[in-house]
Protein backbone atom coordinates (compact mmCIF):
# COMPACT_ATOMS: atom_id res chain seq x y z
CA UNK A 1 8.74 6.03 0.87
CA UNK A 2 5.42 3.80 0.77
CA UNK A 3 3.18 1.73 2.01
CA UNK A 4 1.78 -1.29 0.82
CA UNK A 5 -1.36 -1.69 3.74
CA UNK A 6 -3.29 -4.93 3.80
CA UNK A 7 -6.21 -5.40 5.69
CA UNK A 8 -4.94 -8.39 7.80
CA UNK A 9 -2.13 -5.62 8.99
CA UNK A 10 0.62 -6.60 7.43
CA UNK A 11 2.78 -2.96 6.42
CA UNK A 12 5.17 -3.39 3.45
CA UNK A 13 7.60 -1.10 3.12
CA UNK A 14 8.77 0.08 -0.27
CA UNK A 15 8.49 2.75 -3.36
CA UNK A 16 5.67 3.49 -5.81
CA UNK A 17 7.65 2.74 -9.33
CA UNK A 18 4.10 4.13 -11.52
CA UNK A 19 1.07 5.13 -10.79
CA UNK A 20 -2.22 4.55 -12.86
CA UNK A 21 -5.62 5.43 -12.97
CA UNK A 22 -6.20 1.84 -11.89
CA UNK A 23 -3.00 0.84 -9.95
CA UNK A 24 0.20 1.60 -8.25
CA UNK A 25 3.00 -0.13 -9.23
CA UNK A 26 4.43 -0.99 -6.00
CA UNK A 27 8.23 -2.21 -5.14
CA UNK A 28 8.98 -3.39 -1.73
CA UNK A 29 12.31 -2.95 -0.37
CA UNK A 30 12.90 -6.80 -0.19
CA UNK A 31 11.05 -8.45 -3.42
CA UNK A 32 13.19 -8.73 -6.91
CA UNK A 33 9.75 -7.83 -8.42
CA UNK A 34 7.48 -5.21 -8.59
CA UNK A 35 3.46 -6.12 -7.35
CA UNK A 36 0.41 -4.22 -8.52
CA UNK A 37 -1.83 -3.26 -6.38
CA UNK A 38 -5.29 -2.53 -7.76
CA UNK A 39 -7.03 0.94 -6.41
CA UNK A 40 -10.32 -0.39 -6.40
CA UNK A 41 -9.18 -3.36 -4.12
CA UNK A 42 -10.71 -3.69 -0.68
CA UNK A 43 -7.90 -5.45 0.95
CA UNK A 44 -4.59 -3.54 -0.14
CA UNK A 45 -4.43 -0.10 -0.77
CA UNK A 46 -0.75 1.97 -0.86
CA UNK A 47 0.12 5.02 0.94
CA UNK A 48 2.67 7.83 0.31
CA UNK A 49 4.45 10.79 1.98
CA UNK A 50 5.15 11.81 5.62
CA UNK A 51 1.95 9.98 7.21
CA UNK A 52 1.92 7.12 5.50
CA UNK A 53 1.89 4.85 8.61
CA UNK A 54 -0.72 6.74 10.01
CA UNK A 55 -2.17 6.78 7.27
CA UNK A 56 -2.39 2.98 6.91
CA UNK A 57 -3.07 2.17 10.73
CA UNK A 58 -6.30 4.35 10.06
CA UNK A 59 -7.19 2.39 6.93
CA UNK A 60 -6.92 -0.92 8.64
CA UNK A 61 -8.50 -0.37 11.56
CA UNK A 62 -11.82 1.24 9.58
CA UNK A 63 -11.59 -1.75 7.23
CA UNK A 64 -11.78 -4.11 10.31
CA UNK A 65 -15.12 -3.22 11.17
């Protein structure tokens, strides 16, 4: 399990398919296709294991300010 975090909150659920130096290759439960999701992007970032939620309500709520 994953998350794809954006900063406006959305939480995308999904899988990591790959995983880059750069990117994760993200696939969310309900898209036919695969995004990427660049590391060094300040807006989206992808979580993964048991506190991924956590994880990503943290992120957000330090990128909002």
């Amino acid at each position: 399990m994953a998350i794809h975090a954006k900063t406006s909150g959305l939480l995308i659920g999904g899988r990591v398919i790959d995983e880059t130096e750069h990117n994760w290759i993200f696939q969310a439960i309900d898209n036919k296709r695969p995004t990427v999701v660049s590391k060094s992007d300040t807006k989206n970032k992808v979580f993964t294991g048991d506190n991924a939620v956590d994880e990503a309500m943290a992120w957000i709520e330090s990128a909002r300010k």
